[in-house]
PDB file of N, CA and C in Angstrom:
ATOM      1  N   UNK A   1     -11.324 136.624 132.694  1.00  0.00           N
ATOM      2  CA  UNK A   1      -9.937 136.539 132.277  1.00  0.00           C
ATOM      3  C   UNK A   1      -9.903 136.501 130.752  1.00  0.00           C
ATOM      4  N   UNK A   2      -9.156 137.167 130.487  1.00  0.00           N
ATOM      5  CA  UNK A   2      -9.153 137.209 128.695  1.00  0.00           C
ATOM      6  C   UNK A   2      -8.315 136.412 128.564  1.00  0.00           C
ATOM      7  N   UNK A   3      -8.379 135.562 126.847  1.00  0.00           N
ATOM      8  CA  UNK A   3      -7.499 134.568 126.556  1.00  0.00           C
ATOM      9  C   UNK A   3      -6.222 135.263 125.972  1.00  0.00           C
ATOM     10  N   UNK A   4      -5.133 134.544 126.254  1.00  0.00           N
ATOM     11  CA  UNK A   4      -3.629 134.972 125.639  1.00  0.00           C
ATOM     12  C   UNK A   4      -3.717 134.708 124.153  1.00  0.00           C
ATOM     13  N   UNK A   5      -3.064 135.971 123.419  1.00  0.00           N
ATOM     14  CA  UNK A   5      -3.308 135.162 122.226  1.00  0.00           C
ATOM     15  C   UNK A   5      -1.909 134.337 121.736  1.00  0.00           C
ATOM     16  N   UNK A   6      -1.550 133.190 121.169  1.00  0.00           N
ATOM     17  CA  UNK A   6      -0.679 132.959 121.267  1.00  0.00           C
ATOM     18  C   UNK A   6       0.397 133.616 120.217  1.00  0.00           C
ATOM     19  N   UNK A   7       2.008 133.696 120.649  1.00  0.00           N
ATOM     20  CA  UNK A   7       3.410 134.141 120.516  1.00  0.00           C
ATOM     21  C   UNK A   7       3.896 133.754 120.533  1.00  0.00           C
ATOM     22  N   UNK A   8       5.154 134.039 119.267  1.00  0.00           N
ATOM     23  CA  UNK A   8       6.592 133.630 118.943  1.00  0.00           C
ATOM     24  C   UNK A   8       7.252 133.959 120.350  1.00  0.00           C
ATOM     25  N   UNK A   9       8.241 133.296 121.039  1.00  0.00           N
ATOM     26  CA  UNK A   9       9.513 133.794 121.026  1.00  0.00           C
ATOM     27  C   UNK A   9      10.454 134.904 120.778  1.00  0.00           C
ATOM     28  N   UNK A  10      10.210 135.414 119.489  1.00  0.00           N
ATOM     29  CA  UNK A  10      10.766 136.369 118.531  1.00  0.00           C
ATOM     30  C   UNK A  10       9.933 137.493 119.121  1.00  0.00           C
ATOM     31  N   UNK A  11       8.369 137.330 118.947  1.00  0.00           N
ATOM     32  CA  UNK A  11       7.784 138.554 119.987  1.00  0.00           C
ATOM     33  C   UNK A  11       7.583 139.349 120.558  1.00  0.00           C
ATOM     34  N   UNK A  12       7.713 138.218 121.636  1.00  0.00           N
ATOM     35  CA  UNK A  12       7.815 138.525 122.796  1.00  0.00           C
ATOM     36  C   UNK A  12       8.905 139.035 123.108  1.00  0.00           C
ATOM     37  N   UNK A  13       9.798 138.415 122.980  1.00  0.00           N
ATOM     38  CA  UNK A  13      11.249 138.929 123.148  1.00  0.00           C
ATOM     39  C   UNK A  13      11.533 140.798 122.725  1.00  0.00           C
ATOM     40  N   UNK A  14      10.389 141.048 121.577  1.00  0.00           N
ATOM     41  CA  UNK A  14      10.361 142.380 121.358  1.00  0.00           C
ATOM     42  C   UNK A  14       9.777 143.056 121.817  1.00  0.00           C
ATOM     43  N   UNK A  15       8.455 142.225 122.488  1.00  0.00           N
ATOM     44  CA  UNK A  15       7.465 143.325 123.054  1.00  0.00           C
ATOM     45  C   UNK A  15       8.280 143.433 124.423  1.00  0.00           C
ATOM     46  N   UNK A  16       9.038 142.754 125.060  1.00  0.00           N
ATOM     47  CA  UNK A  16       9.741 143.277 126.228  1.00  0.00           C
ATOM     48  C   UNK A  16      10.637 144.015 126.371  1.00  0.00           C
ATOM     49  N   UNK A  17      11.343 144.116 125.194  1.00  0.00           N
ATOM     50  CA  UNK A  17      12.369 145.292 124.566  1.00  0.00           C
ATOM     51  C   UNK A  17      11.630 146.537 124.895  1.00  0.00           C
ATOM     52  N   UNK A  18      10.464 146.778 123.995  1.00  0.00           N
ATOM     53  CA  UNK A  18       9.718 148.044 124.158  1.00  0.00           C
ATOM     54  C   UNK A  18       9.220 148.223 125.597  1.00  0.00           C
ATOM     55  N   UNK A  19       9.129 147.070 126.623  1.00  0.00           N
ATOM     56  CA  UNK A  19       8.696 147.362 127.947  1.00  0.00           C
ATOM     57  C   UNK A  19       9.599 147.918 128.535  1.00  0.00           C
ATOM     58  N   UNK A  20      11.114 148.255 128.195  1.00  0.00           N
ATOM     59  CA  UNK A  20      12.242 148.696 129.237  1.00  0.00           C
ATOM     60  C   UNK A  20      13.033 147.118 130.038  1.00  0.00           C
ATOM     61  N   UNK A  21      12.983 146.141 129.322  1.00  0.00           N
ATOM     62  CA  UNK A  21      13.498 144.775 129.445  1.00  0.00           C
ATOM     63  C   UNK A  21      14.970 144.751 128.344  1.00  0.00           C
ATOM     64  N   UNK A  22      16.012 144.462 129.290  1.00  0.00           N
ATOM     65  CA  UNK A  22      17.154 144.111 128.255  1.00  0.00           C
ATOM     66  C   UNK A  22      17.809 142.797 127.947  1.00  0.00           C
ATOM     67  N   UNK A  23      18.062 142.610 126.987  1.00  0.00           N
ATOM     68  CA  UNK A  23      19.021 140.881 126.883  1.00  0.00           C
ATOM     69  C   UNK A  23      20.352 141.062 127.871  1.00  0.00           C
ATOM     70  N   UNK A  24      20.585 139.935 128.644  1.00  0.00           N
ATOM     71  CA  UNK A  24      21.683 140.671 129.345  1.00  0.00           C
ATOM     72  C   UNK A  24      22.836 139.590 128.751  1.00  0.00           C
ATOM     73  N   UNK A  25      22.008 137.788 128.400  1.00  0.00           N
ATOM     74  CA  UNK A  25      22.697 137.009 128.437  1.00  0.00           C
ATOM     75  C   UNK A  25      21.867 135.869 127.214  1.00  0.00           C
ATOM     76  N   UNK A  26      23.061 135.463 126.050  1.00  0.00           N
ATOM     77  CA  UNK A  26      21.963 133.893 125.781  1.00  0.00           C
ATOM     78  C   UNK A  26      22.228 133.041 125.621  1.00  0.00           C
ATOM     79  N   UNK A  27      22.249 131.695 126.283  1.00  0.00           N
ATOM     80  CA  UNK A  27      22.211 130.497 126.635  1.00  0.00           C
ATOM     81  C   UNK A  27      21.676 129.236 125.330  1.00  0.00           C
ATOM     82  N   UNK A  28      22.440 129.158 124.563  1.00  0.00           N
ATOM     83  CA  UNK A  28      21.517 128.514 123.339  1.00  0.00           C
ATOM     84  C   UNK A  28      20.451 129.283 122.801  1.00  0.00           C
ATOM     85  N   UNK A  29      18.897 128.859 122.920  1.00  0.00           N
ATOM     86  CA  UNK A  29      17.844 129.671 122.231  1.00  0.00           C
ATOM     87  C   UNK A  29      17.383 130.149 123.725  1.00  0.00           C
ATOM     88  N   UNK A  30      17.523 130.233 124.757  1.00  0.00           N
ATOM     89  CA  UNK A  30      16.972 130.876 125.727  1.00  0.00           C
ATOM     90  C   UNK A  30      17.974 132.369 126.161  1.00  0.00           C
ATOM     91  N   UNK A  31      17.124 133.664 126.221  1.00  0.00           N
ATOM     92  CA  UNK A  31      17.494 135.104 126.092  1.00  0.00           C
ATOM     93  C   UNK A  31      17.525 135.001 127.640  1.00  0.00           C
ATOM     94  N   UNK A  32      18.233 135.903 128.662  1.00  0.00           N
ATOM     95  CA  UNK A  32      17.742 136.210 130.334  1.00  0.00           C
ATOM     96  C   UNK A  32      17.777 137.731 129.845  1.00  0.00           C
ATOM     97  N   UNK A  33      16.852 138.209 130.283  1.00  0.00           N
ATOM     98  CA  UNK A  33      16.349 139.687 130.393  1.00  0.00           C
ATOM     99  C   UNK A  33      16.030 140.253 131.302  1.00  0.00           C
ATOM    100  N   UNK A  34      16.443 141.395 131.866  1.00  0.00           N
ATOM    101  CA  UNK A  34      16.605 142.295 133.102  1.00  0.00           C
ATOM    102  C   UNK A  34      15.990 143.335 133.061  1.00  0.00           C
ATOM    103  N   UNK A  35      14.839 144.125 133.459  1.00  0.00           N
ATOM    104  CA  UNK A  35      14.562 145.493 133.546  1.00  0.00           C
ATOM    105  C   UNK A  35      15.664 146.218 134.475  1.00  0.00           C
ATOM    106  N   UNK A  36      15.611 147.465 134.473  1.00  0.00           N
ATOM    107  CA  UNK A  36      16.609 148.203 135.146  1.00  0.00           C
ATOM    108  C   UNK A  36      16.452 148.160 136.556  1.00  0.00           C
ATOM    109  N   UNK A  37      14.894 147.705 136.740  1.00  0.00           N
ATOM    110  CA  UNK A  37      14.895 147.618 138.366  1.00  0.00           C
ATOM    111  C   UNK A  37      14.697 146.464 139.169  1.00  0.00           C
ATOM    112  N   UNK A  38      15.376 145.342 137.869  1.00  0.00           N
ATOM    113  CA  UNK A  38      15.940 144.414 138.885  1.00  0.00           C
ATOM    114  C   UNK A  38      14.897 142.923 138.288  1.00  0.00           C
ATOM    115  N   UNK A  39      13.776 143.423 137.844  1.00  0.00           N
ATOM    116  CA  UNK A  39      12.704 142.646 137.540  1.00  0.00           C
ATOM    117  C   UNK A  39      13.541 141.291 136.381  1.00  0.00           C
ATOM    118  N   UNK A  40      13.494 140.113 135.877  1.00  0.00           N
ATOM    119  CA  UNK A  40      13.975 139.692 134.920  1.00  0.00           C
ATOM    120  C   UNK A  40      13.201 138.230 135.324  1.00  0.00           C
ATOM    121  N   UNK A  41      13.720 137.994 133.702  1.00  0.00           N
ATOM    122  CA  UNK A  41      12.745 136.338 133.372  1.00  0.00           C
ATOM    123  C   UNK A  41      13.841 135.947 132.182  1.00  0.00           C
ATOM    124  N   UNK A  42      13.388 134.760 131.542  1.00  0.00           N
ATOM    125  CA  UNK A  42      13.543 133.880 130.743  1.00  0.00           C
ATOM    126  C   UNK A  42      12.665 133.382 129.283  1.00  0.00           C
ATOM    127  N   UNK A  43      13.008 133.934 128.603  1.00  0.00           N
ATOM    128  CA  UNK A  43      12.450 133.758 127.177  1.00  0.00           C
ATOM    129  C   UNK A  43      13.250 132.791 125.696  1.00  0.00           C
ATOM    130  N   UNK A  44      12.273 131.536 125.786  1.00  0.00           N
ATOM    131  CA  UNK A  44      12.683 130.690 124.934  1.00  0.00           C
ATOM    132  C   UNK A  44      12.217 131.125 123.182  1.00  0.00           C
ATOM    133  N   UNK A  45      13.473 131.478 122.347  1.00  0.00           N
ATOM    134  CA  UNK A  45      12.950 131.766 121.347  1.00  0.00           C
ATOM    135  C   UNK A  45      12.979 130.856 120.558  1.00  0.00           C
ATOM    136  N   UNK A  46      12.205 129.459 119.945  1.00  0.00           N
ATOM    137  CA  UNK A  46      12.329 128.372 118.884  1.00  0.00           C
ATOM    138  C   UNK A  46      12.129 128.696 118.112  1.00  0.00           C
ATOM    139  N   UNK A  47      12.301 128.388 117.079  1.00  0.00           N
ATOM    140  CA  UNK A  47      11.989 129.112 115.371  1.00  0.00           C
ATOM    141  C   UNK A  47      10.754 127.971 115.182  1.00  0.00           C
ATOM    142  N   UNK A  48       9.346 128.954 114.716  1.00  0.00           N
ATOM    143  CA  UNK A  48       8.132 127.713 114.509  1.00  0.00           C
ATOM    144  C   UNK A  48       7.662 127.451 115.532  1.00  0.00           C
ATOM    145  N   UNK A  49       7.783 127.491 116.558  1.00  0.00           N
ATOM    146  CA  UNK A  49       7.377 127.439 118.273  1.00  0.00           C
ATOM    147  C   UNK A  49       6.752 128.923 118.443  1.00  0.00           C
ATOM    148  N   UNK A  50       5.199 127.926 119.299  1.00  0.00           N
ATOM    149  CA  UNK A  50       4.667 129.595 120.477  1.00  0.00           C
ATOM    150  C   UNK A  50       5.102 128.941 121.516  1.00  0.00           C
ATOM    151  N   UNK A  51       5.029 130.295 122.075  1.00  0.00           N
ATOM    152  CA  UNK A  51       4.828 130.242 123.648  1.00  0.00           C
ATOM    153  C   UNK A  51       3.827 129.596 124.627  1.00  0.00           C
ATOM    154  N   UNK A  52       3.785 128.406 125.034  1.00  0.00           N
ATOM    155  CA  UNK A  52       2.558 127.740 125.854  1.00  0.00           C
ATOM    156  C   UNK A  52       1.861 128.785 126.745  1.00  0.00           C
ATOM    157  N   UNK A  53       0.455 128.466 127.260  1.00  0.00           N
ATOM    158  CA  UNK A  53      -0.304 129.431 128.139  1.00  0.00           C
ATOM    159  C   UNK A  53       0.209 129.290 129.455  1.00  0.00           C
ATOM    160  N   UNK A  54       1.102 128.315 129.699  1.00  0.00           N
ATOM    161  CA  UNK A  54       1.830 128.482 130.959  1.00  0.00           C
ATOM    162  C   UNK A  54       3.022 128.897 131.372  1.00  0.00           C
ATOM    163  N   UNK A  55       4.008 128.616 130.146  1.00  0.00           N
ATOM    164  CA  UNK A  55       4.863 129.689 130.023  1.00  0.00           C
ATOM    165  C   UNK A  55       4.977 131.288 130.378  1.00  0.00           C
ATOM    166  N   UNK A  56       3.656 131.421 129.337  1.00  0.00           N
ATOM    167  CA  UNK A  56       3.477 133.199 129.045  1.00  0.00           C
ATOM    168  C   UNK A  56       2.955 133.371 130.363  1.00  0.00           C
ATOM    169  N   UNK A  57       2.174 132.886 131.254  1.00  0.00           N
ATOM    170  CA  UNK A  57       1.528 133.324 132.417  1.00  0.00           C
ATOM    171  C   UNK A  57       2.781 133.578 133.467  1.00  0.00           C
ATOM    172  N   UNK A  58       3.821 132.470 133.528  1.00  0.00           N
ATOM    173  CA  UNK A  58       5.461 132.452 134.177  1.00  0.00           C
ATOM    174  C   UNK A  58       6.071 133.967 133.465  1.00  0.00           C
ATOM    175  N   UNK A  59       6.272 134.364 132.412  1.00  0.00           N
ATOM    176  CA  UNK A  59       6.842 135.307 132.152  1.00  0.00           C
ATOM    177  C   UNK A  59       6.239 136.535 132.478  1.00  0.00           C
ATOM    178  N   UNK A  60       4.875 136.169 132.072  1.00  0.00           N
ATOM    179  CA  UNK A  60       4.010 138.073 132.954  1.00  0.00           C
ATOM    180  C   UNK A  60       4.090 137.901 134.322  1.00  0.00           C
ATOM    181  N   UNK A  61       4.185 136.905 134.752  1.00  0.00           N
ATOM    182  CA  UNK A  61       4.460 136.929 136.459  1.00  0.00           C
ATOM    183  C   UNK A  61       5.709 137.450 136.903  1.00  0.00           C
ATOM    184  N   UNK A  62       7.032 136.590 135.693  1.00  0.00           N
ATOM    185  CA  UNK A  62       8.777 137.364 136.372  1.00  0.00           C
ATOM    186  C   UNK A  62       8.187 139.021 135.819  1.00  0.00           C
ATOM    187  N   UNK A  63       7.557 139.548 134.829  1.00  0.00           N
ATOM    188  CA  UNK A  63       8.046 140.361 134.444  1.00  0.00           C
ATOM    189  C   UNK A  63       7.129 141.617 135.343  1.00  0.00           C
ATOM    190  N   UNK A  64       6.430 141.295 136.003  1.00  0.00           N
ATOM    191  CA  UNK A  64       4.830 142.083 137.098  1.00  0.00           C
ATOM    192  C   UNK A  64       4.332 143.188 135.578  1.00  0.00           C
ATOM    193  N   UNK A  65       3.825 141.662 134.988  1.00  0.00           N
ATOM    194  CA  UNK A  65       3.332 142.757 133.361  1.00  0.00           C
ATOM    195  C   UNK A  65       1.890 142.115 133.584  1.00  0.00           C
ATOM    196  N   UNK A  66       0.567 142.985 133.456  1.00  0.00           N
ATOM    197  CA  UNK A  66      -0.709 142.435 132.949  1.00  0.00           C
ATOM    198  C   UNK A  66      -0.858 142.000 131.757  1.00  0.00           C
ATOM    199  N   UNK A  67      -1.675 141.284 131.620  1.00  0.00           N
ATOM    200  CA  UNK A  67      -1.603 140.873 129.814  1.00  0.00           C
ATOM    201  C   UNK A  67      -2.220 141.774 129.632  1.00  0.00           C
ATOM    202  N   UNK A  68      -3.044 142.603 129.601  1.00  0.00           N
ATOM    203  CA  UNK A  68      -3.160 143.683 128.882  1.00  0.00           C
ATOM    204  C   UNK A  68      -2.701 144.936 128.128  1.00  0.00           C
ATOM    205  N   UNK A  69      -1.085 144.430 129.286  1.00  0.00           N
ATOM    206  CA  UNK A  69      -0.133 145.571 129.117  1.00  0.00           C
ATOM    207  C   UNK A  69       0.211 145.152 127.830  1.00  0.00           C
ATOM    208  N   UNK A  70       0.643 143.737 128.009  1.00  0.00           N
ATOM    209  CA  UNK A  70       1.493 142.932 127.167  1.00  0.00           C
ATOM    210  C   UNK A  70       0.751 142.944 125.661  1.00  0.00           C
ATOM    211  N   UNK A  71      -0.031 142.510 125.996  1.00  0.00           N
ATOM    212  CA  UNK A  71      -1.034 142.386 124.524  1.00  0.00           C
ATOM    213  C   UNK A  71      -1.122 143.628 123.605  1.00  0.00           C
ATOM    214  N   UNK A  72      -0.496 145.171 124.416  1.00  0.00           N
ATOM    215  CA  UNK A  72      -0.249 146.117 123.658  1.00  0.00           C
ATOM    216  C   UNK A  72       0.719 146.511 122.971  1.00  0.00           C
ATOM    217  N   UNK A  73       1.640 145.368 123.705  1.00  0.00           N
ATOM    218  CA  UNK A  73       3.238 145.943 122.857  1.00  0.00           C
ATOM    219  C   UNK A  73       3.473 144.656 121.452  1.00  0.00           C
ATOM    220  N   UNK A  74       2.675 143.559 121.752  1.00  0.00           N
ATOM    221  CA  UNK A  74       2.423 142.748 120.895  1.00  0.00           C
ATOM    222  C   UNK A  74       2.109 143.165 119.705  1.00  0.00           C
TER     223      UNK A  74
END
């Protein structure tokens, strides 16, 4: 298993943009993001905050992304 490297918020939030992920809605600092086919998760953006390794593992799971995928749009 390769290690995550750790991520903003800010990011991520972009590298899912480039995955075909849209903002649909935001709730204070938390974004809800929808792919077109239905797929969607939850991304906390803090300013100065990463993303915990359990978090990011919850978000490649809503999003059915490998980190490898992920680690490319990063």
């Amino acid at each position: 298993m390769t290690a995550l490297q750790s991520s903003t918020g800010k990011a991520l939030l972009q590298a899912l943009k480039q995955a075909g992920f849209e903002v649909l809605r935001v709730h204070g600092s938390h974004h809800f993001l929808q792919h077109s086919d239905g797929r969607a998760t939850v991304v906390p953006v803090h300013s100065g905050e990463t993303i915990g390794p359990g978090l990011f593992a919850k978000i490649l799971r809503d999003c059915d992304l490998k980190r490898e995928q992920l680690q490319k749009l990063l």
